[in-house]
C-alpha atoms as a PDB file:
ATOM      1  CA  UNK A   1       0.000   0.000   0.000  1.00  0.00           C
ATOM      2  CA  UNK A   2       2.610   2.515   0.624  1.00  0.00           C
ATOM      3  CA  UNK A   3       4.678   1.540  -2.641  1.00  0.00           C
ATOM      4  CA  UNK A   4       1.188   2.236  -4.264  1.00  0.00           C
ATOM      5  CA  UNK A   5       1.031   5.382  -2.646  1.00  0.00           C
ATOM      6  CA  UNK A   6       4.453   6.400  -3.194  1.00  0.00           C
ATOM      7  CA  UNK A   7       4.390   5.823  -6.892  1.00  0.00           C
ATOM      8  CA  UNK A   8       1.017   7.798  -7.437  1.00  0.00           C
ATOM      9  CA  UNK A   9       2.852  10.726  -5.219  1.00  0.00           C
ATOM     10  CA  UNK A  10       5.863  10.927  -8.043  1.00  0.00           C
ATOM     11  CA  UNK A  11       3.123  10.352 -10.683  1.00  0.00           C
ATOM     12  CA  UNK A  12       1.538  12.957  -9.294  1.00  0.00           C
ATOM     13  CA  UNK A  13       4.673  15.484  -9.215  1.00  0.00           C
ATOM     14  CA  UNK A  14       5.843  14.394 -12.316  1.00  0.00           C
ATOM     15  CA  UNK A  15       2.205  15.568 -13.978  1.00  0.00           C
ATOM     16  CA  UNK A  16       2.459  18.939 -12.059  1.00  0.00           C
ATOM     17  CA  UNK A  17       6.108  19.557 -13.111  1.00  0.00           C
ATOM     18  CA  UNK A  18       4.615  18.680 -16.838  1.00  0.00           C
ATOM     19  CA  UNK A  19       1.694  21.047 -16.207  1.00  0.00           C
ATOM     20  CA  UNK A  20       3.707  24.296 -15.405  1.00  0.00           C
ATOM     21  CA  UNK A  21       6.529  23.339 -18.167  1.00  0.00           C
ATOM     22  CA  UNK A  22       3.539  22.972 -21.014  1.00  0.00           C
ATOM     23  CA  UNK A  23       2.454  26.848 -19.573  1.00  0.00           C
ATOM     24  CA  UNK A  24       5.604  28.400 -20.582  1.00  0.00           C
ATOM     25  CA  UNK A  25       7.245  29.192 -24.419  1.00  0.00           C
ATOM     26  CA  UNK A  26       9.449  31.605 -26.173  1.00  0.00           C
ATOM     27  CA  UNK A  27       8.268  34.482 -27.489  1.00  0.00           C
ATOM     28  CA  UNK A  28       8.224  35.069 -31.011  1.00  0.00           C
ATOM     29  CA  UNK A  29       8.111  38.412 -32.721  1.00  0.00           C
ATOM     30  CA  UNK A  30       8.088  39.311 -36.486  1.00  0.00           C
ATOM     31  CA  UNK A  31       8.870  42.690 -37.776  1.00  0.00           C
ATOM     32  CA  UNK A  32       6.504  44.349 -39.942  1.00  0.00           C
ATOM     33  CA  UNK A  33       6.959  47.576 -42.349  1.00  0.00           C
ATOM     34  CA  UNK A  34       3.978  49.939 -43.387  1.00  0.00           C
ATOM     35  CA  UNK A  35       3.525  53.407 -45.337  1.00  0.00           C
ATOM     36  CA  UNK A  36       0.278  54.822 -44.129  1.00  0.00           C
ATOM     37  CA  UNK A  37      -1.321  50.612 -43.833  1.00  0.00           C
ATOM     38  CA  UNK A  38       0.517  49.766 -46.693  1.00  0.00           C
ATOM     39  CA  UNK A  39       3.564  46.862 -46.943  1.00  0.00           C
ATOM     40  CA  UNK A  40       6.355  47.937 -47.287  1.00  0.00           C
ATOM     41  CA  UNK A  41       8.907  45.290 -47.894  1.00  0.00           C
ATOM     42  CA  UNK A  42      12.494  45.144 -49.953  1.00  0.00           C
ATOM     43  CA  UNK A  43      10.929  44.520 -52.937  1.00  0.00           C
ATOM     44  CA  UNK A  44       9.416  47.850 -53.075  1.00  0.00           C
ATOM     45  CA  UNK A  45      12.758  49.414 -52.349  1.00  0.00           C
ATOM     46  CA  UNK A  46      13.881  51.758 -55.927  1.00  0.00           C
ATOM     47  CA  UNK A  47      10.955  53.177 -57.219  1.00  0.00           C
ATOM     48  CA  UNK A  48       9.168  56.241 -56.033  1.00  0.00           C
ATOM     49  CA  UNK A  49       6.408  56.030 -55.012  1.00  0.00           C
ATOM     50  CA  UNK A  50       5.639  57.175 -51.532  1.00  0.00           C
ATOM     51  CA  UNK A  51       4.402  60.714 -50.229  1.00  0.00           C
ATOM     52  CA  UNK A  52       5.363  62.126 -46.949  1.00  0.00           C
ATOM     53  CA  UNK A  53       2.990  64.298 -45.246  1.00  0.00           C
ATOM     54  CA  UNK A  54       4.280  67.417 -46.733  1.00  0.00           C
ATOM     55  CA  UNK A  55       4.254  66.553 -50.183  1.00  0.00           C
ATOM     56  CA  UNK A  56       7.678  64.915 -50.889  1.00  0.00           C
ATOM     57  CA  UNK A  57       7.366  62.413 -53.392  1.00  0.00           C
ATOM     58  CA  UNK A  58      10.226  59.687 -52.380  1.00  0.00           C
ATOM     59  CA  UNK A  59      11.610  56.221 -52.785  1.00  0.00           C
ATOM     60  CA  UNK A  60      13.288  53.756 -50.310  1.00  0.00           C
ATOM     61  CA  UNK A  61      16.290  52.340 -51.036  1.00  0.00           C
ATOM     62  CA  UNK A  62      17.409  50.697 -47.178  1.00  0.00           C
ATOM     63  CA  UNK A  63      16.113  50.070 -44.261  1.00  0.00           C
ATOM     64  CA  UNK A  64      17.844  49.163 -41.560  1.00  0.00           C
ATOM     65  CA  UNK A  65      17.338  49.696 -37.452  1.00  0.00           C
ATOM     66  CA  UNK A  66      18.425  48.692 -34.098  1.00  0.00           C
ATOM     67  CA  UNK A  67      16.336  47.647 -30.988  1.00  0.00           C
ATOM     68  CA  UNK A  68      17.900  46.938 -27.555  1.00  0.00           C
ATOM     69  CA  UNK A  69      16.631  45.744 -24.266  1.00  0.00           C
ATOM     70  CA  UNK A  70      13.561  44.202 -25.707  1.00  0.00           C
ATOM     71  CA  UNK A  71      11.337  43.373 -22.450  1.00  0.00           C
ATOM     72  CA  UNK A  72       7.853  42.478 -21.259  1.00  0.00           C
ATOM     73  CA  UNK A  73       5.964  43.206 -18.423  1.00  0.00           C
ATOM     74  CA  UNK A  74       3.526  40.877 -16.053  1.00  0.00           C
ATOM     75  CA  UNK A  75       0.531  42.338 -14.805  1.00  0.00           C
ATOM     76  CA  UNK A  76       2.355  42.291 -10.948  1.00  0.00           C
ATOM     77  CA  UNK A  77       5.261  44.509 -12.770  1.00  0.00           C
ATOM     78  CA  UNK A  78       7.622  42.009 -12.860  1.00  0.00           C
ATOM     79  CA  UNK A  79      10.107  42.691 -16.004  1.00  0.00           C
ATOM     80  CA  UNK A  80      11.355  39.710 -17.576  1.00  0.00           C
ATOM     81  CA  UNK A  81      14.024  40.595 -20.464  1.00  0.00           C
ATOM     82  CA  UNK A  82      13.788  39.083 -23.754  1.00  0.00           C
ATOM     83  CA  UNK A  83      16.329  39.652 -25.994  1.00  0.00           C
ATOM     84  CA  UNK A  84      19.810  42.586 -25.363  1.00  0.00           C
ATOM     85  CA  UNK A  85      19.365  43.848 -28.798  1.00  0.00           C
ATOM     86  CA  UNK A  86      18.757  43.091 -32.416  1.00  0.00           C
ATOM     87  CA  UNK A  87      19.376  44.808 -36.067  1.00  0.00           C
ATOM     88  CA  UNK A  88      16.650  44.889 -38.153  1.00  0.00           C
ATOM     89  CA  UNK A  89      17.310  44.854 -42.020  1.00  0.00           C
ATOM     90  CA  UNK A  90      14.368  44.630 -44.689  1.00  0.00           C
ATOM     91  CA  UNK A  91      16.920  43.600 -47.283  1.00  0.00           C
ATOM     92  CA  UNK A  92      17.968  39.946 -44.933  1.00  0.00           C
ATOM     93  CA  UNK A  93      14.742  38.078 -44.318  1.00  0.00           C
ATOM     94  CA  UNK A  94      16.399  36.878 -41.232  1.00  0.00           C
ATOM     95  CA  UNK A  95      16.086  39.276 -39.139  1.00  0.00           C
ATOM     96  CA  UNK A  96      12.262  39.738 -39.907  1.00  0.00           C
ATOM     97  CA  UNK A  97      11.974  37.452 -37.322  1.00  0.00           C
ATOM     98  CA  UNK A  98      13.379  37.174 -33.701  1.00  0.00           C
ATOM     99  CA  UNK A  99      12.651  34.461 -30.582  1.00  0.00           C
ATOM    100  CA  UNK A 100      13.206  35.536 -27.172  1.00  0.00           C
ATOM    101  CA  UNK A 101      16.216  34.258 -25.247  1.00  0.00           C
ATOM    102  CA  UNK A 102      13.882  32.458 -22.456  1.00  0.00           C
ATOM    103  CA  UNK A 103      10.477  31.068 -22.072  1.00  0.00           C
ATOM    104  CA  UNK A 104       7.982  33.158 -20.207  1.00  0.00           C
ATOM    105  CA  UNK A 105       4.628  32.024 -18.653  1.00  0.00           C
ATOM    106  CA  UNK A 106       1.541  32.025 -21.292  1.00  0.00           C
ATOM    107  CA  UNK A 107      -0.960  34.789 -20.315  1.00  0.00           C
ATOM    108  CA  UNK A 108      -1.420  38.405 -20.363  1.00  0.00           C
ATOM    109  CA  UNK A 109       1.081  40.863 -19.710  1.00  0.00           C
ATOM    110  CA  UNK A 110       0.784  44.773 -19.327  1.00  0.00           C
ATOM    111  CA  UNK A 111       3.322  45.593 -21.625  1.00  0.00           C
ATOM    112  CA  UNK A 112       6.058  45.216 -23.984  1.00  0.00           C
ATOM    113  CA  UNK A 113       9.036  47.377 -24.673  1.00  0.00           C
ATOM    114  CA  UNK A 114      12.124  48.159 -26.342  1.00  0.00           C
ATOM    115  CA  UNK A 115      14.680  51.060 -26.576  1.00  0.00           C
ATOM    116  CA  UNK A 116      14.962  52.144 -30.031  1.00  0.00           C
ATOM    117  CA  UNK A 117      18.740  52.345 -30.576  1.00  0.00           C
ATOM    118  CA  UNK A 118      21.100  52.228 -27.540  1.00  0.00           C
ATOM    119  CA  UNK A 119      20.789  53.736 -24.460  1.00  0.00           C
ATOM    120  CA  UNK A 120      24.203  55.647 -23.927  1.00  0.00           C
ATOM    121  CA  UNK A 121      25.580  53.556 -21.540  1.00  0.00           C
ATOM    122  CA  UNK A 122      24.957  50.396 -24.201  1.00  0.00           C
ATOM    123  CA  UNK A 123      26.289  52.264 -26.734  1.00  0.00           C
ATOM    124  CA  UNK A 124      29.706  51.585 -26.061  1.00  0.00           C
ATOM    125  CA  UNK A 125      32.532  52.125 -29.225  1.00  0.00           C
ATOM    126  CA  UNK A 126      33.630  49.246 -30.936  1.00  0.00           C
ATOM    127  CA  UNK A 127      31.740  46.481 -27.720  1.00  0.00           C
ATOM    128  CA  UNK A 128      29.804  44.338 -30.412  1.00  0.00           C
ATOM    129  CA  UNK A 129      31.313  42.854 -33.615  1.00  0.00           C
ATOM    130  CA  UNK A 130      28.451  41.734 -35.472  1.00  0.00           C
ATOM    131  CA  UNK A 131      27.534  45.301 -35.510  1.00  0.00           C
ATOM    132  CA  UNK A 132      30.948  46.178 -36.134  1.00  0.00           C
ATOM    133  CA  UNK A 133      31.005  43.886 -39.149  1.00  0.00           C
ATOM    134  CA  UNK A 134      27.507  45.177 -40.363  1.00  0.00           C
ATOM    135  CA  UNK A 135      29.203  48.745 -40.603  1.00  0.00           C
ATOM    136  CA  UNK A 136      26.536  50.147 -38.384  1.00  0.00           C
ATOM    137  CA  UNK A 137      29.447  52.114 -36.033  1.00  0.00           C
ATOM    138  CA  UNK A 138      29.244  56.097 -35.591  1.00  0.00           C
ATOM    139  CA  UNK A 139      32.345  58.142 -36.347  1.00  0.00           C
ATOM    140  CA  UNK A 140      34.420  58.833 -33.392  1.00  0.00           C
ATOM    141  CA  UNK A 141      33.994  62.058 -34.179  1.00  0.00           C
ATOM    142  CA  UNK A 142      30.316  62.427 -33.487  1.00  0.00           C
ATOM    143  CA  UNK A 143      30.839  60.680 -30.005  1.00  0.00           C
ATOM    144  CA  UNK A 144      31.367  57.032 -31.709  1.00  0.00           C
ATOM    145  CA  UNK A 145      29.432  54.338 -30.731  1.00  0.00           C
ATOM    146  CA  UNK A 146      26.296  53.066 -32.784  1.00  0.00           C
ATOM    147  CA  UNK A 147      23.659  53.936 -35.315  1.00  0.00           C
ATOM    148  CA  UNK A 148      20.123  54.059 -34.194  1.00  0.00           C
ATOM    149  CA  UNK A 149      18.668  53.840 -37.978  1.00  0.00           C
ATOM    150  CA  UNK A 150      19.614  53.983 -41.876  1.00  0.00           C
ATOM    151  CA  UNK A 151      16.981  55.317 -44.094  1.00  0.00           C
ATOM    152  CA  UNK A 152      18.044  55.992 -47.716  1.00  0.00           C
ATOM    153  CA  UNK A 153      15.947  57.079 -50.890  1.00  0.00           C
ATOM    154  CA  UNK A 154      15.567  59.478 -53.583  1.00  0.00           C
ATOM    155  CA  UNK A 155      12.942  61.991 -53.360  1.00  0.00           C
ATOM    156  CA  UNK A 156      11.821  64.808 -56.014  1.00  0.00           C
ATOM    157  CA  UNK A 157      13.398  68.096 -54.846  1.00  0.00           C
ATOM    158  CA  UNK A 158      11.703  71.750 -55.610  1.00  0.00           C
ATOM    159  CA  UNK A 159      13.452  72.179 -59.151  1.00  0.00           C
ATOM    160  CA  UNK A 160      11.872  68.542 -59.777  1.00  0.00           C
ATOM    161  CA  UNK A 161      15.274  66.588 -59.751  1.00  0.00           C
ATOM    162  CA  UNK A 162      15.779  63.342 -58.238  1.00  0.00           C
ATOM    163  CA  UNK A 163      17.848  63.964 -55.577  1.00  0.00           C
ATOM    164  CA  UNK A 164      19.416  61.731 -52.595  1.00  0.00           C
ATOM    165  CA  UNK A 165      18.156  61.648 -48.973  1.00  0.00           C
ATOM    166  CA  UNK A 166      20.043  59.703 -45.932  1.00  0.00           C
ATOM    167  CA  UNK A 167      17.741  59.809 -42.742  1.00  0.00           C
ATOM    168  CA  UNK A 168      20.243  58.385 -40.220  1.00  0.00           C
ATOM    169  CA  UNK A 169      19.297  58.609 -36.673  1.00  0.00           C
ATOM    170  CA  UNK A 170      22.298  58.569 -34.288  1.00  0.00           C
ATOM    171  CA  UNK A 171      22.864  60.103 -30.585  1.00  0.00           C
ATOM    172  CA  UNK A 172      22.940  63.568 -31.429  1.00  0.00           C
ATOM    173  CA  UNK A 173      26.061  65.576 -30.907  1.00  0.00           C
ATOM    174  CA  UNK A 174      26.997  68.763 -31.334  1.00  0.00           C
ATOM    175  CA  UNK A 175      30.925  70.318 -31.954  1.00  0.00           C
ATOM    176  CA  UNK A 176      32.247  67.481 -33.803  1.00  0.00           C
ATOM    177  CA  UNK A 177      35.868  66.449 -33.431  1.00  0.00           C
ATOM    178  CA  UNK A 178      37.758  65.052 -30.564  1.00  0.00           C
ATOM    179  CA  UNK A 179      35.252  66.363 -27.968  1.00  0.00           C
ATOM    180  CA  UNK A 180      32.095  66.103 -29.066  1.00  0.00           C
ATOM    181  CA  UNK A 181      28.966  67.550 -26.586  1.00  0.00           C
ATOM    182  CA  UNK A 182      25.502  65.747 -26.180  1.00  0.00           C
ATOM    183  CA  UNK A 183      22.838  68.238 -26.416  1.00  0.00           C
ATOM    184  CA  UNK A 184      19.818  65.703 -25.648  1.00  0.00           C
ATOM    185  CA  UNK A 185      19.469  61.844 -25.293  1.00  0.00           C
ATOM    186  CA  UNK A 186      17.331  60.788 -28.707  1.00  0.00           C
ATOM    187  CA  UNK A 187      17.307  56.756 -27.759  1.00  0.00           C
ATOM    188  CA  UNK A 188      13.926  56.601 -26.799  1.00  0.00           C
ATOM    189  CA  UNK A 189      11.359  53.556 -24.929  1.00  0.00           C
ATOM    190  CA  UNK A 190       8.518  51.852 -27.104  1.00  0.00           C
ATOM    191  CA  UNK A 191       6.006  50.792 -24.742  1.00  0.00           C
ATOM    192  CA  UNK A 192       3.662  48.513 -27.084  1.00  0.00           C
ATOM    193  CA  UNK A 193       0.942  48.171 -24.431  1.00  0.00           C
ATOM    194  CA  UNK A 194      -0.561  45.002 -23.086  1.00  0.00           C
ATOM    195  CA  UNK A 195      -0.670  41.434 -24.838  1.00  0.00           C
ATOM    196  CA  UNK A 196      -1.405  37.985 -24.797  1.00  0.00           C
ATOM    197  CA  UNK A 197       1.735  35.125 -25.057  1.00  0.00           C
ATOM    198  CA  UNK A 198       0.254  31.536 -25.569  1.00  0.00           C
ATOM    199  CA  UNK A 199       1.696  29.103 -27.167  1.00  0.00           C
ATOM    200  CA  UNK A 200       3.086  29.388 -30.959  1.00  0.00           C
ATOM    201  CA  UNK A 201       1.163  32.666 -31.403  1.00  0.00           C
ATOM    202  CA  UNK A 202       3.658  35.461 -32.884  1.00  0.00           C
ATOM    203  CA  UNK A 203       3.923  38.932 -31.764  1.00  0.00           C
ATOM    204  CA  UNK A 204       3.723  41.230 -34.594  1.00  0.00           C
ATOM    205  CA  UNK A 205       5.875  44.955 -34.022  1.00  0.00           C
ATOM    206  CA  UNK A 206       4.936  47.274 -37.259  1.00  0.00           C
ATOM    207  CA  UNK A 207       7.037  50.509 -38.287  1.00  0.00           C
ATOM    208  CA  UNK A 208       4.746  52.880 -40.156  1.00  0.00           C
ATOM    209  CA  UNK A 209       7.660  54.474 -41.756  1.00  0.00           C
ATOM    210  CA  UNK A 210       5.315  57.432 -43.072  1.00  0.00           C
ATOM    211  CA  UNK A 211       5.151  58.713 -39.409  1.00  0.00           C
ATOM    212  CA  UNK A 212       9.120  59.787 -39.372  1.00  0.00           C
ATOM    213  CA  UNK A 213       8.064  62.134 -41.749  1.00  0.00           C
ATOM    214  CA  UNK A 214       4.613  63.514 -40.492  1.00  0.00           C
ATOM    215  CA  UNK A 215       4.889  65.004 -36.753  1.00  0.00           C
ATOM    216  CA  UNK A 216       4.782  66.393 -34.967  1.00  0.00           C
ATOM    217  CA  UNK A 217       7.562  67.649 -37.418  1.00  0.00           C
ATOM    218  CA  UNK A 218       5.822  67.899 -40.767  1.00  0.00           C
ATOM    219  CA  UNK A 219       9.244  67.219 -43.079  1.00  0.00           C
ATOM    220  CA  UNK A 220      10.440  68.578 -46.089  1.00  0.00           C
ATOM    221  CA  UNK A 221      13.006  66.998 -47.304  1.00  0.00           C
ATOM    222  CA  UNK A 222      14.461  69.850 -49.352  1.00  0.00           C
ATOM    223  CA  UNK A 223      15.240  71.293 -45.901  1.00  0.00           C
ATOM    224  CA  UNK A 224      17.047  67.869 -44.260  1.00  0.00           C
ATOM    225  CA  UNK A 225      17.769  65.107 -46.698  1.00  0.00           C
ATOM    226  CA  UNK A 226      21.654  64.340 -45.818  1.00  0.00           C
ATOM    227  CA  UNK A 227      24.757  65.018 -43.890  1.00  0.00           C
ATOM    228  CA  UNK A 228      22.020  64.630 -41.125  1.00  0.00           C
ATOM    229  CA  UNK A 229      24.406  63.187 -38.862  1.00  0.00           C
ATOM    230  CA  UNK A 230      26.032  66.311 -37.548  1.00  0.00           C
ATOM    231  CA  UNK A 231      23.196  68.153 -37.482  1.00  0.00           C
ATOM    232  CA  UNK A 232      21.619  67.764 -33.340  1.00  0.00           C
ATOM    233  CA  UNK A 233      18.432  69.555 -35.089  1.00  0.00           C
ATOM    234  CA  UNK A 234      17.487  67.271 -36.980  1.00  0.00           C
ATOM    235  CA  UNK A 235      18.700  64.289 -34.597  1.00  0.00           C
ATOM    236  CA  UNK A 236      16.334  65.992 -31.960  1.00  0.00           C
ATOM    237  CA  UNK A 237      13.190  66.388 -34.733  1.00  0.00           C
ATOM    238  CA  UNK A 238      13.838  62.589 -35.888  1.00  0.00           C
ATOM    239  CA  UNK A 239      13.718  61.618 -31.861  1.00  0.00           C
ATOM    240  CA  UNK A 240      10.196  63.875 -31.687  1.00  0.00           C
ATOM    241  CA  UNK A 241       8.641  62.074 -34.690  1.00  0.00           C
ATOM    242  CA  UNK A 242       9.858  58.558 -33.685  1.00  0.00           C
ATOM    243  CA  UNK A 243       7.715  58.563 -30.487  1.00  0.00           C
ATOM    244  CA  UNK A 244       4.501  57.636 -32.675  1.00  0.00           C
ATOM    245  CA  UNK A 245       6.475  55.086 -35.531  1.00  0.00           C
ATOM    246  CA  UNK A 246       5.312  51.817 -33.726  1.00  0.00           C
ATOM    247  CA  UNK A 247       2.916  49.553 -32.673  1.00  0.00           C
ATOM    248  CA  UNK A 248       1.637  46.527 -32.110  1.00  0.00           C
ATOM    249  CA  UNK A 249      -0.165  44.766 -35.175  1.00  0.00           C
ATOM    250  CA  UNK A 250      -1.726  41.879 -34.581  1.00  0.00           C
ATOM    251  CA  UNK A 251      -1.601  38.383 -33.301  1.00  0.00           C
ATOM    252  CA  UNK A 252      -1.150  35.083 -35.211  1.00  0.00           C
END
């Protein structure tokens, strides 16, 4: 009698240990591009045929953009981290997609978040070589360290030539050279709001890439379109318009 009960004791432990293991999974996220609710992938780079809010008529030719301390939050406020960063590059299918380090509990959470770019102590010169090798470094010049975002096109200029645009969001920096001066942080926090993780569902994150250009800015891109890099302006008015850029889209 007590081998019987012993066994259906372990049984018993071995079904709850089974239980909680079946309630937990990695998270996967996909990346998603729009312009104004409509898809933008890499095959649409090269032609032009976008237009921002204040009449530009433009094309995009790369897209590229780093995330970092990619988290989500339980309902008691618990933060469990997900993933320490990750470049996002709508010319390598690859990194479309992303899985979180760890499983997490199935359920509702109250939010999920990222850092777009670096925060400045992350954004150390030289510290990660896979961004090194991906050329995405800063200039030691313009304090070093990493890019936030690459956005290239061509857009029609006021005498109605095609001209070149290089929206490149960085830490801004002012007095380049060997001692360069911060005027503002411009990483900035995505909260996505709350969600639901079960079980092989994917988390969809969606950049309407229209909104960079809209506001509360409204962007003419005869006035910035390149060697935007030195310029803390328009490093602060790119941090003002990306507050709005993402969201959550929907759940598969």
């Amino acid at each position: 009698m007590k081998i019987k009960c012993m066994i259906l004791a372990v049984a018993f432990m071995c079904s709850s240990c089974s239980s909680e293991s079946d309630s937990d999974t990695v998270v996967n996220l996909r990346f998603t591009h729009e312009w104004n609710n409509a898809v933008v992938t890499a095959y649409d780079f090269g032609t032009i045929q976008y237009v921002n809010a204040f009449g530009n008529e433009l094309s995009i030719e790369r897209l590229r953009y780093l995330i970092s301390d990619l988290t989500i939050t339980k309902l008691s406020g618990e933060i469990i981290p997900l993933n320490n960063y990750h470049l996002i590059d709508l010319e390598n299918e690859n990194t479309l997609n992303l899985t979180s380090n760890q499983s997490v509990e199935t359920g509702t959470y109250a939010n999920v978040s990222f850092i777009f770019g670096f925060t400045n102590n992350a954004n150390t010169d030289g510290a990660y070589p896979d961004l090194n090798s991906a050329s995405w470094n800063v200039p030691p010049m313009l304090g070093g360290g990493y890019h936030y975002m690459q956005l290239d096109g061509k857009f029609i200029n006021n005498i109605e030539d095609e001209a070149g645009y290089n929206f490149h969001a960085i830490r801004a920096a002012d007095n380049p050279g060997p001692n360069p001066s911060f005027p503002q942080d411009t990483f900035f926090k995505v909260n996505l709001g709350p969600l639901t993780v079960s079980e092989n569902n994917e988390i969809i994150i969606s950049m309407d890439i229209a909104q960079w250009f809209k506001e509360p800015y409204l962007w003419d891109l005869n006035l910035y379109n390149q060697m935007l890099m030195p310029n803390s302006t328009a490093q602060i008015l790119m941090y003002e318009n990306g507050q709005n850029v993402f969201h959550l889209n929907f759940f598969e």
